[in-house]
Structures are given as C-alpha cells and as structure tokens.
Protein backbone atom coordinates (compact mmCIF):
# COMPACT_ATOMS: atom_id res chain seq x y z
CA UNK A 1 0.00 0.00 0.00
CA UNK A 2 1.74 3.30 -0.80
CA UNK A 3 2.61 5.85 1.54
CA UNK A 4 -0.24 8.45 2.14
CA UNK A 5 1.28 11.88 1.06
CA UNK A 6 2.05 14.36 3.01
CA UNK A 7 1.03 18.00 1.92
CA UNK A 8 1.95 21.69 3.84
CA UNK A 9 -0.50 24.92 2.88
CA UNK A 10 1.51 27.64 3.88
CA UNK A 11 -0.65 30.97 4.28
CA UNK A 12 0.01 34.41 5.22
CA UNK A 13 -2.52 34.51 8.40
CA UNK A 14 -5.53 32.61 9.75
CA UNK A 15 -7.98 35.57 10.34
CA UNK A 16 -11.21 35.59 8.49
CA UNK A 17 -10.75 36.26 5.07
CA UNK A 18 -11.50 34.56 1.68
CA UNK A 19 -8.14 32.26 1.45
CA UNK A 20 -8.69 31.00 4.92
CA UNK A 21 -12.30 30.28 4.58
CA UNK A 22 -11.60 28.12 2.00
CA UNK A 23 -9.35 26.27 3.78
CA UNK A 24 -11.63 25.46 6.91
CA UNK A 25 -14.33 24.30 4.26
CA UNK A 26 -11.75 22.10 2.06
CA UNK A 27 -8.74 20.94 4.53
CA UNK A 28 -10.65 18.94 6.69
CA UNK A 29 -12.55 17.05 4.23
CA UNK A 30 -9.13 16.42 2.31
CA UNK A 31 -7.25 14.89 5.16
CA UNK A 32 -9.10 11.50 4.70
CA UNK A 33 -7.35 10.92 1.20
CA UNK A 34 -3.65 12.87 2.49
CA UNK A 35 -2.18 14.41 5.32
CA UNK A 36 -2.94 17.83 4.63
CA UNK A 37 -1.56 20.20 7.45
CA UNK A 38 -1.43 24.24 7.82
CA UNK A 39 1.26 26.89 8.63
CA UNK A 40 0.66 30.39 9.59
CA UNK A 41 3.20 32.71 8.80
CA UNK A 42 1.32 35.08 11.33
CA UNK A 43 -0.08 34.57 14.74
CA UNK A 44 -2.83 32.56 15.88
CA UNK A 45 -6.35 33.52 14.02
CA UNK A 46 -10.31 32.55 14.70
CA UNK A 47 -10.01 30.46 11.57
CA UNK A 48 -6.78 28.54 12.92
CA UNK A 49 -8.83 27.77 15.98
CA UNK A 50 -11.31 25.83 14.09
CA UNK A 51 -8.95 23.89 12.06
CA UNK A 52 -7.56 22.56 14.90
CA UNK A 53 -10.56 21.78 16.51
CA UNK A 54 -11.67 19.92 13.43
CA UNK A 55 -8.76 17.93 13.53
CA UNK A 56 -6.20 19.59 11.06
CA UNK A 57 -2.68 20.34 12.41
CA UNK A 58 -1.89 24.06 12.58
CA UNK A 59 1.74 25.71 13.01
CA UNK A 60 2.04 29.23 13.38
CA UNK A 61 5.35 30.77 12.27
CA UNK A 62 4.81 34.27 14.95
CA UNK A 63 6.00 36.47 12.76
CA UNK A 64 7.40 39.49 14.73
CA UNK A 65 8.01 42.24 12.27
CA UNK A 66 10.22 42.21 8.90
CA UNK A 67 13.43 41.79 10.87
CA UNK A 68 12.24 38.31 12.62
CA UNK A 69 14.91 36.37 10.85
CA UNK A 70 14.21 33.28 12.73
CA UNK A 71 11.13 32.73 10.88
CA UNK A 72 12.99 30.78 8.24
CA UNK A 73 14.83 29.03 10.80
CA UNK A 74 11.39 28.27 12.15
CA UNK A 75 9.96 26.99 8.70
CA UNK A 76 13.00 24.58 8.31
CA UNK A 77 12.66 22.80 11.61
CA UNK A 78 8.15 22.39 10.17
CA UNK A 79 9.67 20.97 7.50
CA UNK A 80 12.07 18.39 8.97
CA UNK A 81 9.34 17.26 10.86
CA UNK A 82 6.94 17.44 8.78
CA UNK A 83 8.81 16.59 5.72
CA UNK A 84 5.64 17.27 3.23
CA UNK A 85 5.49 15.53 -0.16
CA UNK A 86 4.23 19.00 -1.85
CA UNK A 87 3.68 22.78 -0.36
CA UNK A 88 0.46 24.49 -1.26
CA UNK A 89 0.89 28.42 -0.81
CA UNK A 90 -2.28 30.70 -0.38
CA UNK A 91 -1.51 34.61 -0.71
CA UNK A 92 1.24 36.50 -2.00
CA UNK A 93 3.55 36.98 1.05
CA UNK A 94 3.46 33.10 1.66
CA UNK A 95 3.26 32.63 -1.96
CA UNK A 96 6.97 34.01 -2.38
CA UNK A 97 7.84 32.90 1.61
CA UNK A 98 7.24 29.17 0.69
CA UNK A 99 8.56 29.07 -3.19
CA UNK A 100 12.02 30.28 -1.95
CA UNK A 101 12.40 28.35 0.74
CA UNK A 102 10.10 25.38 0.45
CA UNK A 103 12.53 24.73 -2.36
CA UNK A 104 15.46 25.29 -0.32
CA UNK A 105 14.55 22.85 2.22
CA UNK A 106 13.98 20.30 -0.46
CA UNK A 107 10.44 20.23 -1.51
CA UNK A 108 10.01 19.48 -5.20
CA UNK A 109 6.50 20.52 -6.02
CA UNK A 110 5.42 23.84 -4.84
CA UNK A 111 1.64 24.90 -5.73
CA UNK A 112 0.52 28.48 -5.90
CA UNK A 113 -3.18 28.94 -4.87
CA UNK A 114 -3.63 32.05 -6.59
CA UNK A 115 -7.09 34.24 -6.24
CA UNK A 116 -7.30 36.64 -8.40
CA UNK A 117 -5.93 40.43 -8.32
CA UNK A 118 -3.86 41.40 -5.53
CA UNK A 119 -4.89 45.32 -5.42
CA UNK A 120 -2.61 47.20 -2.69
CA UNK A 121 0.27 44.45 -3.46
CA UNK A 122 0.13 44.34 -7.21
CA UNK A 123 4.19 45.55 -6.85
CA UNK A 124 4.86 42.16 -5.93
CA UNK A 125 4.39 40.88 -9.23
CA UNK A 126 7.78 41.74 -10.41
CA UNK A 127 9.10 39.10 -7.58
CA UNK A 128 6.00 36.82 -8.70
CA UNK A 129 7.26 36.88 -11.89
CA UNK A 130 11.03 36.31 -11.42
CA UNK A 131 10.20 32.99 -9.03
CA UNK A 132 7.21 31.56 -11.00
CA UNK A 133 10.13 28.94 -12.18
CA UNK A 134 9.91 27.32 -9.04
CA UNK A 135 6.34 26.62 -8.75
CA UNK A 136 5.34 23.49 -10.39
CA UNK A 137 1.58 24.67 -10.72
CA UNK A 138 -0.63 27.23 -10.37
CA UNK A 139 -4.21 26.68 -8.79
CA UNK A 140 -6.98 29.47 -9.72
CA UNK A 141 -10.57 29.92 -8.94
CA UNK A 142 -11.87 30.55 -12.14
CA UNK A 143 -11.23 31.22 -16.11
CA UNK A 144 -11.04 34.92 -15.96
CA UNK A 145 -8.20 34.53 -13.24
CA UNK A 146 -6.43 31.88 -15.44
CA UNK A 147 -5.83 33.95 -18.12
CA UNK A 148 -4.98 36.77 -16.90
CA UNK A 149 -1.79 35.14 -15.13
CA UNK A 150 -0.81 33.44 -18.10
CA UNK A 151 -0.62 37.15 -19.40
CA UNK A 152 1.04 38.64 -16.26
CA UNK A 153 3.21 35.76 -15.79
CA UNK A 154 3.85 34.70 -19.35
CA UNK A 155 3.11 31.15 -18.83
CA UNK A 156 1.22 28.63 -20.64
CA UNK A 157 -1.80 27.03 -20.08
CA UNK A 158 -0.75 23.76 -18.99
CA UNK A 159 0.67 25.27 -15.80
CA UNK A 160 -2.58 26.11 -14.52
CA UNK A 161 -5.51 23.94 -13.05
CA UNK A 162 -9.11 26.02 -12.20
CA UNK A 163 -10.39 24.60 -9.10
CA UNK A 164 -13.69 26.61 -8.05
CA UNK A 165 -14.74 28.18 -4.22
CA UNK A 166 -16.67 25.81 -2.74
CA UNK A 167 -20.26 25.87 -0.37
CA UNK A 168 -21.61 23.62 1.93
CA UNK A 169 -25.01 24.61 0.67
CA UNK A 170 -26.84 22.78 3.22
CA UNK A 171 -25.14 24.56 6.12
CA UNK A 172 -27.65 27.70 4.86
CA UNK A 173 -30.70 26.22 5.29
CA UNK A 174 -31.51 26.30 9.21
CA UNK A 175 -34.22 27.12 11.56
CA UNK A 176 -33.95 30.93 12.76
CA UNK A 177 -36.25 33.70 14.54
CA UNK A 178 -35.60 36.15 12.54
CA UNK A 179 -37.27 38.46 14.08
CA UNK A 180 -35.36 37.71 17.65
CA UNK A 181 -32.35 38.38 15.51
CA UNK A 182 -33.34 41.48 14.43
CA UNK A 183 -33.99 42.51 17.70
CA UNK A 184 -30.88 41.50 18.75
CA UNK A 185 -29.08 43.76 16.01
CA UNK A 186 -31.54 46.63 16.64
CA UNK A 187 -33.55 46.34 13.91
CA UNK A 188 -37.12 46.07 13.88
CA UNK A 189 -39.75 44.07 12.18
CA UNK A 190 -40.73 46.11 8.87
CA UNK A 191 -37.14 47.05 8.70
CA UNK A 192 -35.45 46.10 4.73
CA UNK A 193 -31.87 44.96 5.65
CA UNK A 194 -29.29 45.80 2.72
CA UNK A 195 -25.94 43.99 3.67
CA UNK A 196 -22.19 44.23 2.68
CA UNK A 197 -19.49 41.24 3.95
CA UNK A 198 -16.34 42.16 2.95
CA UNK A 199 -13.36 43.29 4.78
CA UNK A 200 -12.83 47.18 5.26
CA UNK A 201 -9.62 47.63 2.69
CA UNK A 202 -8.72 49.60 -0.15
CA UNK A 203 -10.73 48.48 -3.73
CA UNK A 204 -13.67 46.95 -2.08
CA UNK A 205 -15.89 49.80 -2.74
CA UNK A 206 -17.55 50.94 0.15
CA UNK A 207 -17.59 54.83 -0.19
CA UNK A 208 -19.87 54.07 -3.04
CA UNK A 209 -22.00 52.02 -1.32
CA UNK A 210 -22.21 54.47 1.31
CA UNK A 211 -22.85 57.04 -1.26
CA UNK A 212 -25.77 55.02 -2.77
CA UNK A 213 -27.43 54.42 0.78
CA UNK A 214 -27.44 58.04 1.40
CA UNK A 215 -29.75 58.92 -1.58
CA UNK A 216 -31.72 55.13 -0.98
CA UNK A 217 -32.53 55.75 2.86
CA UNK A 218 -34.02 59.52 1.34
CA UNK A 219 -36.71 57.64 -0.79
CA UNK A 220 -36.99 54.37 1.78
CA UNK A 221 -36.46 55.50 5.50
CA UNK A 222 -36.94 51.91 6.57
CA UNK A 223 -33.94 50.65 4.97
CA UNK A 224 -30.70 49.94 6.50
CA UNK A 225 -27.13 49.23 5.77
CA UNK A 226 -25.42 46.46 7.26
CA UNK A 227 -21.69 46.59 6.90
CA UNK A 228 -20.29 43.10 8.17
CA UNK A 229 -16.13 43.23 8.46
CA UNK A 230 -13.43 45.32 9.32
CA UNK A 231 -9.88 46.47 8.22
CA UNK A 232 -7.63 49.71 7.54
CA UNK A 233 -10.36 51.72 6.23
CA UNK A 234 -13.19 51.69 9.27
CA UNK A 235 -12.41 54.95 10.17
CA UNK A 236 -12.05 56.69 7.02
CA UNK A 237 -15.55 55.02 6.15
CA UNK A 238 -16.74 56.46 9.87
CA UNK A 239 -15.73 59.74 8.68
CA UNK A 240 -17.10 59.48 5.26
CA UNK A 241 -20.67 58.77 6.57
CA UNK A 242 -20.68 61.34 9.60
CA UNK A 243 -22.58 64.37 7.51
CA UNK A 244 -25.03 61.59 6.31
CA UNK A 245 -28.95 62.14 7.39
CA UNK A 246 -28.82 58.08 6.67
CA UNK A 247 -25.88 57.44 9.12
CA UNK A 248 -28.03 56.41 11.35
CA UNK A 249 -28.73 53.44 9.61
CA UNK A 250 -25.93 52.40 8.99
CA UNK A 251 -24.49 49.89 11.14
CA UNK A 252 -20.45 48.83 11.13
CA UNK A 253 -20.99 45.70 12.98
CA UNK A 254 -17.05 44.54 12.66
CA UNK A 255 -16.21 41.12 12.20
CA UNK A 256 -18.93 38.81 12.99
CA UNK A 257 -18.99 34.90 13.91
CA UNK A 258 -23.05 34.73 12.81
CA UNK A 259 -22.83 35.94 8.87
CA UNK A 260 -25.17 32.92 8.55
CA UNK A 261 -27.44 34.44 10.24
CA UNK A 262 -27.36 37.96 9.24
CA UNK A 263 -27.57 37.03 5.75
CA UNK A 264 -30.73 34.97 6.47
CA UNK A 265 -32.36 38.15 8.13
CA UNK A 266 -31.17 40.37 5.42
CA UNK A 267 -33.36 41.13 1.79
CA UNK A 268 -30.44 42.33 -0.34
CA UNK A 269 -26.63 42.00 -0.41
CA UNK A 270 -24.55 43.82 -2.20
CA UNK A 271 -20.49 43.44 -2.93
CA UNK A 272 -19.44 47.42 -4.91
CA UNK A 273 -16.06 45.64 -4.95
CA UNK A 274 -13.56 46.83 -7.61
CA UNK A 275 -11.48 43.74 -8.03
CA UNK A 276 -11.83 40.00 -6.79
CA UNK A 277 -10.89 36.71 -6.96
CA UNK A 278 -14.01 34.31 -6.87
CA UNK A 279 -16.20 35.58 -3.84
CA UNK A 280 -16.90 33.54 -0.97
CA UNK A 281 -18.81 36.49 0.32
CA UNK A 282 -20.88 36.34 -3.18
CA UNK A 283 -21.25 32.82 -2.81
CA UNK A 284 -22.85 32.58 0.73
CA UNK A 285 -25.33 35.35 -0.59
CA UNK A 286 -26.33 33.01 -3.19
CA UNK A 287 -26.80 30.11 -0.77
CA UNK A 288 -28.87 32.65 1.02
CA UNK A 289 -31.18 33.16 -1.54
CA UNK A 290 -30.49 36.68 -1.78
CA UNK A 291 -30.53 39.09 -4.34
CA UNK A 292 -26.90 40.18 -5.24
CA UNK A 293 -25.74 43.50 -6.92
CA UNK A 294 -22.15 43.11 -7.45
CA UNK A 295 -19.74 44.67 -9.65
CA UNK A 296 -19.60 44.15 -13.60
CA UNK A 297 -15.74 42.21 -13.16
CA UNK A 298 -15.03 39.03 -15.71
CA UNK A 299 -14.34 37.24 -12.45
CA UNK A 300 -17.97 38.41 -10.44
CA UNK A 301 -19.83 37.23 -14.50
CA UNK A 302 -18.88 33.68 -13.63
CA UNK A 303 -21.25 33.40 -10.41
CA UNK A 304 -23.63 36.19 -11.57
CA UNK A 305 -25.73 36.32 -14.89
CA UNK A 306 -27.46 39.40 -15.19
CA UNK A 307 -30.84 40.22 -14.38
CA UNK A 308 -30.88 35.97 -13.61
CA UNK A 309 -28.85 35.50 -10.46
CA UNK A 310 -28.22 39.39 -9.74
CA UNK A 311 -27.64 42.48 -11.08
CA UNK A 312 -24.19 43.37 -12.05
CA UNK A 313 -22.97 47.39 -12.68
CA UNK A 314 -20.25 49.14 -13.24
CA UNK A 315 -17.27 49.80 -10.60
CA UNK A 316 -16.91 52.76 -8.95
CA UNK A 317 -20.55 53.88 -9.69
CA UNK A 318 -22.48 55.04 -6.77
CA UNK A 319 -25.51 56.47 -9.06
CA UNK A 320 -25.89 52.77 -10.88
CA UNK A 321 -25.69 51.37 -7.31
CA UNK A 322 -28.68 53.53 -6.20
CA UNK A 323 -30.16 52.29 -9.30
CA UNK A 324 -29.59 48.75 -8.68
CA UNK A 325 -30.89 49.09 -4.85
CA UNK A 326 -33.53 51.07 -6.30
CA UNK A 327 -34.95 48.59 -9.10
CA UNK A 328 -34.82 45.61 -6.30
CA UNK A 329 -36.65 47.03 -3.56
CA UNK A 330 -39.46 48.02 -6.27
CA UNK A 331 -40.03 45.04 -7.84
CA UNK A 332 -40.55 42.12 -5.41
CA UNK A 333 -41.22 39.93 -8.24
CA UNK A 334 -37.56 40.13 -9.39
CA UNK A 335 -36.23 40.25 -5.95
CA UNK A 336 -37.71 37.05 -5.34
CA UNK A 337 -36.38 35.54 -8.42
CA UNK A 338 -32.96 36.68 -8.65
CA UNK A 339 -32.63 34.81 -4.72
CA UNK A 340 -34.28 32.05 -5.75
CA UNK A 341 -32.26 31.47 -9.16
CA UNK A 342 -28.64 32.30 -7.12
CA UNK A 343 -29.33 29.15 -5.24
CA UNK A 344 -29.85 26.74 -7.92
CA UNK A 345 -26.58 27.98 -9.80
CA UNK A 346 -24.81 28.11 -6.34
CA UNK A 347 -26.00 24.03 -6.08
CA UNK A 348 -25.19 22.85 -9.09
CA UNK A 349 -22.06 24.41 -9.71
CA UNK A 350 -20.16 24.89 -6.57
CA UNK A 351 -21.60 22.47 -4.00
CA UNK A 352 -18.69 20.85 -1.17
CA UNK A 353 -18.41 17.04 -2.54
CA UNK A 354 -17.69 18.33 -6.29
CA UNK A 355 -15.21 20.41 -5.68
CA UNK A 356 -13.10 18.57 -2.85
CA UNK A 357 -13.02 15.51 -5.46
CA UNK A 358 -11.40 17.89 -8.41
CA UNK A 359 -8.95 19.05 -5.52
CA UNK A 360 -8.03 15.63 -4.41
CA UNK A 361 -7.72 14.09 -7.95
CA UNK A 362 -5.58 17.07 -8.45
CA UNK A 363 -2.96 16.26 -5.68
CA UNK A 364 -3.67 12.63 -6.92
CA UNK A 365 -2.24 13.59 -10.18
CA UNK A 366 0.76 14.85 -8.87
C-alpha cells in the first residue's frame, strides 16, 4: 500500500478572510485521502482555531516584524518534521515565503493557490514573476483569473488547473427567529436589511456604497445598511458617513462569527467591490437566496448572470448602485427571483463534494 502523502499549505494569516475560509471548508474534508496540514506565517487567528478543533494540524510561524529572521529558521525545523510531499501556498507573502524556501529545504513541487488580483500588493508581481520557475503549478478559482496570469506571468496554459470556491449549501438552510435576531441587532420588524461582507480595505468599494445608501434611505427611510467586516479603512468610512442624514442606519458591525445568520435576516446583499478573486462572500449570498448586486468584473460574471442570479454594474458607480438598490426594492417579483435562481446555480455548480473531489484528484495527479 503506498505511503499516504504528506502535503503543507503555507498561508500568510488565519484571520477571516477569503483564502482562509476556503481552507476550513476544504482541509478537513481532504485529510481523509492525504495528510494535509497548515502553517501560519502570522499569529494565531479565529479560523486557525477551528482547524484545529476539526482535527487539522496548525503551526504558526509568529512572525514578529520584517526583521524576525528566525522565521525561516522556524519553517526549516516544520519541514524536517513534517517533511511534506508538496507545499500548497495561499496569498502572495506566503506565496513568495514558501517558493524560496520550500525549495530550499527540499520540496520538489510547490503549488501556488492564486485568487485573483492582488490590489494594494500588485508591486509584488515583479518578484512573482522572477520565481514563477519554481512553482510546479498554479491553482486558480476561475477562467477569468487563469488567463490573466498566463498574461502577467507569461506562462502557458498547462501550468494552470481552475479549481472553483466551494459551499456547503446545506449549512444555509436552518431554523432561525428572525425576528429575535433582528432585535438583537436593533432592527425592527418592517425594517429592509441591505448587507455588505467584505473586509474594510482599499478596492472593495464601500464609499460608493455608502454614497448610494445616502440617496436610498431619502426615498426608503426603513432601509438599513449592514456593513459586516473590518480592516484599515473603518475609520475613514466612519468619517465618510458622519454628515449623512442616513448614518443612522448604517451599522459597522465589525467582524462577525453569525454571517449565517445575518444574511438569512437580510433582503439584499450587495459586494461594490472593484477587483476579486471568486467571492466567498458572493457565494454565501447566493446560498442565502439573496438578491446580489455586485460589480460588472469578468471574475464576479462567472457566479452572476445578469438580471438571472443578480444584477451586475459598473465599478466605482455610486448612481448605478442607487439604481440597482432602487430597481430591487421596487419590484418584489424580481427580488424574489434573482434569490431564488442564485441558489440553484450556487448548487449545481459549486456544491462541497464536487469540488473537494477535483482538488483531491488534483494532488492525486501529482
């Protein structure tokens, strides 16, 4: 009987973010073909927490600051232990981290997990570029991301495999009170709930949300604005909406551990993002059966068809946002529909048991 591999993901940090979701809902699952185990180049995290307590192994590098040396001293002594078959890198810093020294510690197959465009650290495709000869594939989330590296990185198309996001679509259907979860939130009854998940950074397009709101809440006082994450750019937001009549309703609720539940509660969701890989957040709207306005990107086309499974507009565009908003909350029939279609597509396309078997007949093939 051969020996069951052994495979390392190496990832910048286990906070709540995209990457790491992704590996919570895959990892686990995985281990029963492999020995899949995780390294943290950061600290300790709320999603390395529930790795472990599924079962996964975790090591956590502690980065210190830029200077902290020891942290390839660190990754050496994982590796001895370890001594992984393959490394599987997830975001830029650990993409470059692991290639460099994953190979110098002897690893021969080093897989990028690449999602999409990496806004505020774009400059670190130059380095990308001059190490792409030791990675022995590239992993992407969908066609639109594929191509674009083969562009950026001038590589063909063999080097790539597209491995969707994946959704456990049944944990979305559960018993709530919604209207004891309003309550708890502060909302009331007759209240419409638009919400945003998306961390608070640079490119995800929240002044123009904000921006829409203010003109929405004018024409439907009832609404209000959910804005589930956080990040670099809470207080600039908190500043932008602090001459608003709406800002009232607006509610910067941080990072949450119920996003289940606030999506079931809430009648729209909207992600004014202005580049993305393939959206988890977009995803878990969809198993929601919500109605999704999202931005017109190559990447957001492959979850959402227009006027089908959401409404897609242009970036940075708060007046086509208020449109958007607008057209939804007066037209129940299509609110309904666009919700009810986004599930379906979400089922059939992207449910848990299809995509871990591409991923491990992947790592199979290699």
């Amino acid at each position: 009987m051969p020996e069951q591999k052994k495979i390392l993901h190496l990832i910048t940090g286990l906070g709540v973010g995209g990457a790491e979701m992704m590996l919570l809902k895959t990892i686990p699952s995985l281990r029963s073909t492999a020995d899949h185990r995780v390294c943290a180049i950061l600290g300790h995290g709320p999603i390395g927490e529930k790795l472990e307590q599924s079962g996964v192994p975790v090591y956590y590098l502690e980065l210190q600051n830029i200077f902290d040396f020891g942290i390839v001293l660190r990754f050496k002594k994982i590796i001895s232990d370890f001594q992984p078959n393959m490394l599987v890198t997830h975001l830029i810093h650990a993409d470059l981290f692991g290639r460099i020294f994953g190979r110098l510690f002897g690893i021969q197959k080093i897989i990028c997990s690449q999602r999409g465009k990496l806004l505020q650290w774009e400059f670190l495709r130059i380095i990308d570029r001059a190490t792409k000869s030791l990675v022995t594939k590239y992993i992407v989330q969908t066609e639109t991301a594929k191509h674009e590296l083969m562009d950026k990185l001038r590589l063909p198309e063999e080097r790539f495999v597209v491995i969707p996001n994946t959704i456990d679509i049944q944990e979305y259907s559960f018993d709530l009170d919604k209207e004891e979860k309003r309550r708890e939130l502060g909302l009331s009854g007759d209240d419409v709930i638009i919400t945003c998940v998306s961390n608070l950074r640079r490119g995800k397009g929240h002044e123009y949300l904000l921006e829409a709101f203010e003109g929405i809440h004018t024409r439907h006082p009832k609404t209000k604005l959910l804005i589930v994450g956080d990040g670099e750019c809470r207080q600039t937001l908190l500043k932008q909406v602090s001459p608003y009549n709406s800002k009232s309703s607006i509610c910067f609720l941080g990072n949450r551990s119920d996003v289940k539940e606030i999506l079931r509660i809430s009648d729209i969701f909207i992600l004014p993002t202005l580049g993305e890989g393939m959206s988890n957040a977009i995803m878990e709207a969809m198993a929601s059966s919500l109605p999704i306005i999202t931005t017109d990107l190559s990447e957001n086309r492959e979850l959402i068809e227009n006027q089908a499974t959401g409404l897609l507009i242009p970036i940075k565009n708060s007046s086509a946002l208020y449109q958007a908003i607008s057209l939804i909350l007066d037209d129940k029939i299509l609110r309904e529909s666009l919700g009810r279609n986004a599930k379906v597509f979400t089922e059939q396309k992207f449910s848990s048991p299809k995509v871990i078997k591409k991923l491990e007949n992947f790592f199979e093939s290699l």
